[in-house]
N, C-alpha and C. Protein backbone atom coordinates (compact mmCIF):
# COMPACT_ATOMS: atom_id res chain seq x y z
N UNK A 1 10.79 20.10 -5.54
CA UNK A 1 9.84 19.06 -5.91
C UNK A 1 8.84 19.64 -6.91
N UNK A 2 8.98 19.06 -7.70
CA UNK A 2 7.32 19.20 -9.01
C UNK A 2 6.19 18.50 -8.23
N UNK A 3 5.16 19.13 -9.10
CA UNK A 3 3.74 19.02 -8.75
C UNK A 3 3.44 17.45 -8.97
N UNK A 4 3.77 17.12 -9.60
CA UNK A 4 3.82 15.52 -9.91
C UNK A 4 4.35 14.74 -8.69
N UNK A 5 5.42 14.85 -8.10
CA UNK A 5 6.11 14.43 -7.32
C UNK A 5 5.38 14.79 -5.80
N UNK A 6 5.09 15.81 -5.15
CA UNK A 6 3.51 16.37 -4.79
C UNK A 6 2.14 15.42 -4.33
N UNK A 7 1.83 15.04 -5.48
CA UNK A 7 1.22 14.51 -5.61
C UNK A 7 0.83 12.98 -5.37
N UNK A 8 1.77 12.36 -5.97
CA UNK A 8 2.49 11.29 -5.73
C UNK A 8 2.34 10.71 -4.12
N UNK A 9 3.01 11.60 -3.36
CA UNK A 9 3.90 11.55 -1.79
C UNK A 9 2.43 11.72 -0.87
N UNK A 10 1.66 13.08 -1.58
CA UNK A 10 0.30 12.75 -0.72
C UNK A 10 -0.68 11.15 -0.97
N UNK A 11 -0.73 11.41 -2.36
CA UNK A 11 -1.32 9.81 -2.47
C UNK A 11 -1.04 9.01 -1.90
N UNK A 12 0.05 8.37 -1.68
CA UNK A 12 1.00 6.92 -1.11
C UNK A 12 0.42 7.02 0.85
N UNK A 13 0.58 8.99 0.69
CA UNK A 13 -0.15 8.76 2.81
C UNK A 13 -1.09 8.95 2.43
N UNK A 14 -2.25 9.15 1.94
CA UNK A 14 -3.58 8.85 2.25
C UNK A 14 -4.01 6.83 2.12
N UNK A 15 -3.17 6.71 0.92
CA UNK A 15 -3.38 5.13 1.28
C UNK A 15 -2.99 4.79 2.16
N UNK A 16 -1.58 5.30 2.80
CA UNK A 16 -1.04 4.50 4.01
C UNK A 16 -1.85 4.52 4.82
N UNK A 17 -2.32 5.75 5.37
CA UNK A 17 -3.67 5.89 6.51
C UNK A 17 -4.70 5.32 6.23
N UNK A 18 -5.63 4.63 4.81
CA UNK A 18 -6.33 3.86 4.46
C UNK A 18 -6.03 2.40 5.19
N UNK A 19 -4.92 2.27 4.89
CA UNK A 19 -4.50 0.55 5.57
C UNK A 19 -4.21 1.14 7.33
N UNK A 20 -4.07 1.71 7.66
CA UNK A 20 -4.00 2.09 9.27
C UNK A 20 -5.20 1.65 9.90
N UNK A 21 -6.19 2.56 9.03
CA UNK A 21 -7.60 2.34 9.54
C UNK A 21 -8.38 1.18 9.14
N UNK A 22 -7.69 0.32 8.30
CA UNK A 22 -8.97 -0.49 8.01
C UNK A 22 -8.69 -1.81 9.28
N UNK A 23 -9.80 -2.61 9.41
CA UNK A 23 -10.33 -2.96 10.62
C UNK A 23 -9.91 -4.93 10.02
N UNK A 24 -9.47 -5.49 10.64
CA UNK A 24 -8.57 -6.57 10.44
C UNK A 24 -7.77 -7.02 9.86
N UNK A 25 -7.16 -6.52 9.67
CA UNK A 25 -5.77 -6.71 9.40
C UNK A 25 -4.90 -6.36 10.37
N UNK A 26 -3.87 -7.85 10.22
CA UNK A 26 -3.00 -7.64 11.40
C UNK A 26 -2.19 -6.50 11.27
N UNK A 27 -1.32 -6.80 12.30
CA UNK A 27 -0.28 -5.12 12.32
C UNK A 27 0.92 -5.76 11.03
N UNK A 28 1.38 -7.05 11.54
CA UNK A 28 2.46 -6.98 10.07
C UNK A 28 1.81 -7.12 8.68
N UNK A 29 0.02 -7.44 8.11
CA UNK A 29 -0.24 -7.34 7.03
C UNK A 29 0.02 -5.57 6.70
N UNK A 30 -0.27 -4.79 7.58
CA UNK A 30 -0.93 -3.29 7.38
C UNK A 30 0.66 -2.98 7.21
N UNK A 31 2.02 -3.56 8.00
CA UNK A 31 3.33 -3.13 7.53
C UNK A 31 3.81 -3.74 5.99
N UNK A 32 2.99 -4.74 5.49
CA UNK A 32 3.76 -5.13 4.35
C UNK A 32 3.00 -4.52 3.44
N UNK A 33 1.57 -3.86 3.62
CA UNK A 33 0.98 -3.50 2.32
C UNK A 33 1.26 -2.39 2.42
N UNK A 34 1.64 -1.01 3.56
CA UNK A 34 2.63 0.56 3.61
C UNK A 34 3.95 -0.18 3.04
N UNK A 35 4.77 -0.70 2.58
CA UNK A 35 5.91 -1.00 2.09
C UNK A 35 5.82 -1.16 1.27
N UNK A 36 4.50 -1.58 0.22
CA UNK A 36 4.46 -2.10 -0.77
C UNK A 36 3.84 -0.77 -1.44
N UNK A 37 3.24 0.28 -1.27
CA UNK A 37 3.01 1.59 -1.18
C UNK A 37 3.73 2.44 -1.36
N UNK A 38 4.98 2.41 -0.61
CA UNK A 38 6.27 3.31 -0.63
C UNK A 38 7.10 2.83 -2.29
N UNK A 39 7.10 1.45 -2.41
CA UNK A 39 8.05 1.04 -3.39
C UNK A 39 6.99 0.98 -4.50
N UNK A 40 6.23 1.21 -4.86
CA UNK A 40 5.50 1.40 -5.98
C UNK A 40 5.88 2.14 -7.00
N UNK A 41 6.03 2.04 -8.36
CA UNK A 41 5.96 2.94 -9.43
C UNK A 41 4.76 3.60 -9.78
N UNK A 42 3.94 2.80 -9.88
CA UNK A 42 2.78 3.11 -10.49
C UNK A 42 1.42 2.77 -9.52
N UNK A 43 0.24 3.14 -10.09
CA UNK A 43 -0.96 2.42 -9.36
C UNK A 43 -1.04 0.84 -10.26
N UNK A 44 -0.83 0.77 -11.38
CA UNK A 44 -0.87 -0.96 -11.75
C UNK A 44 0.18 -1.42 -11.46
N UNK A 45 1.37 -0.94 -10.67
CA UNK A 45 2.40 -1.82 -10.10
C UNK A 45 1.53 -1.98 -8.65
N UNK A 46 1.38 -1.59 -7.62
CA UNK A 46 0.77 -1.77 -6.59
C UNK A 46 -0.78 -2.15 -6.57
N UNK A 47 -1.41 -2.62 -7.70
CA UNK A 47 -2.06 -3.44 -7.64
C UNK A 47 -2.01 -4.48 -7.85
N UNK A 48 -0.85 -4.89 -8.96
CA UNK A 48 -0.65 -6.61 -9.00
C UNK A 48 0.57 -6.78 -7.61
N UNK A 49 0.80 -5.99 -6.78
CA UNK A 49 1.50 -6.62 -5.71
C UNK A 49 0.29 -7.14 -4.82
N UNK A 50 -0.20 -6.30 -4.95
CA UNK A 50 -1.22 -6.56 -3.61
C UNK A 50 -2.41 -7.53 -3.91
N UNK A 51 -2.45 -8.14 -5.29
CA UNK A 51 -3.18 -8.98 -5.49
C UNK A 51 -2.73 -10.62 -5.52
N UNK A 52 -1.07 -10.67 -5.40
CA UNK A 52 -0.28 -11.26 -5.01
C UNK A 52 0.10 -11.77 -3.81
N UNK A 53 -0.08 -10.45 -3.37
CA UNK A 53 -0.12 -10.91 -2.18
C UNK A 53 -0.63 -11.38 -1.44
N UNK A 54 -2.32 -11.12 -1.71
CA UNK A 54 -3.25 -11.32 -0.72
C UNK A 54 -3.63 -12.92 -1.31
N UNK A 55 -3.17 -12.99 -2.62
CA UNK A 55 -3.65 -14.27 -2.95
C UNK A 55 -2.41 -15.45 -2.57
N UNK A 56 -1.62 -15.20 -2.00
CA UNK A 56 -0.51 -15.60 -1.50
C UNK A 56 -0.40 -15.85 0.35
N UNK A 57 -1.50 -15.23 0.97
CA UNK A 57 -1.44 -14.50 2.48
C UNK A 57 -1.58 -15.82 2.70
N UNK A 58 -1.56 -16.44 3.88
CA UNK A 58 -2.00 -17.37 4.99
C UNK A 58 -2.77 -16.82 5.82
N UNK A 59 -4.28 -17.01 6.03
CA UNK A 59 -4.94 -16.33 6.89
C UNK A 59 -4.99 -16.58 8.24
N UNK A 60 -4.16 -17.68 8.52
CA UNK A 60 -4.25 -18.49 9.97
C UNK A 60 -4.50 -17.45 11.02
C-alpha cells in the first residue's frame, strides 16, 4: 500500500466513527451514510451523495 492509499483508509474510519457517534440518527441512516463512505472516490463525490441524500431522507 502507498501512502496515499494510507491515508485514504484512515480517513473513510475516522468518518465512519464520526457517523457512529453522532447523536440521532437512526441505526440504518448511520449504515447508509458508512456505505456511502466506503464507495466514495473522492471528498466531492461523498458530498453530493450525502447531500442527496439527506435532501431525499424521510424524517418520519
Amino acid at each position: 500500500m502507498d501512502v496515499n492509499s494510507i491515508l485514504e483508509h484512515q480517513s473513510k474510519e475516522i468518518l465512519k466513527r464520526m457517523v457512529d457517534s453522532t447523536q440521532g440518527y437512526s441505526d440504518r441512516i448511520k449504515f447508509d451514510l458508512k456505505n456511502m463512505i466506503d464507495a466514495s472516490q473522492s471528498v466531492k463525490d461523498l458530498a453530493q451523495a450525502w447531500l442527496v441524500y439527506f435532501a431525499t431522507l424521510n424524517w418520519q
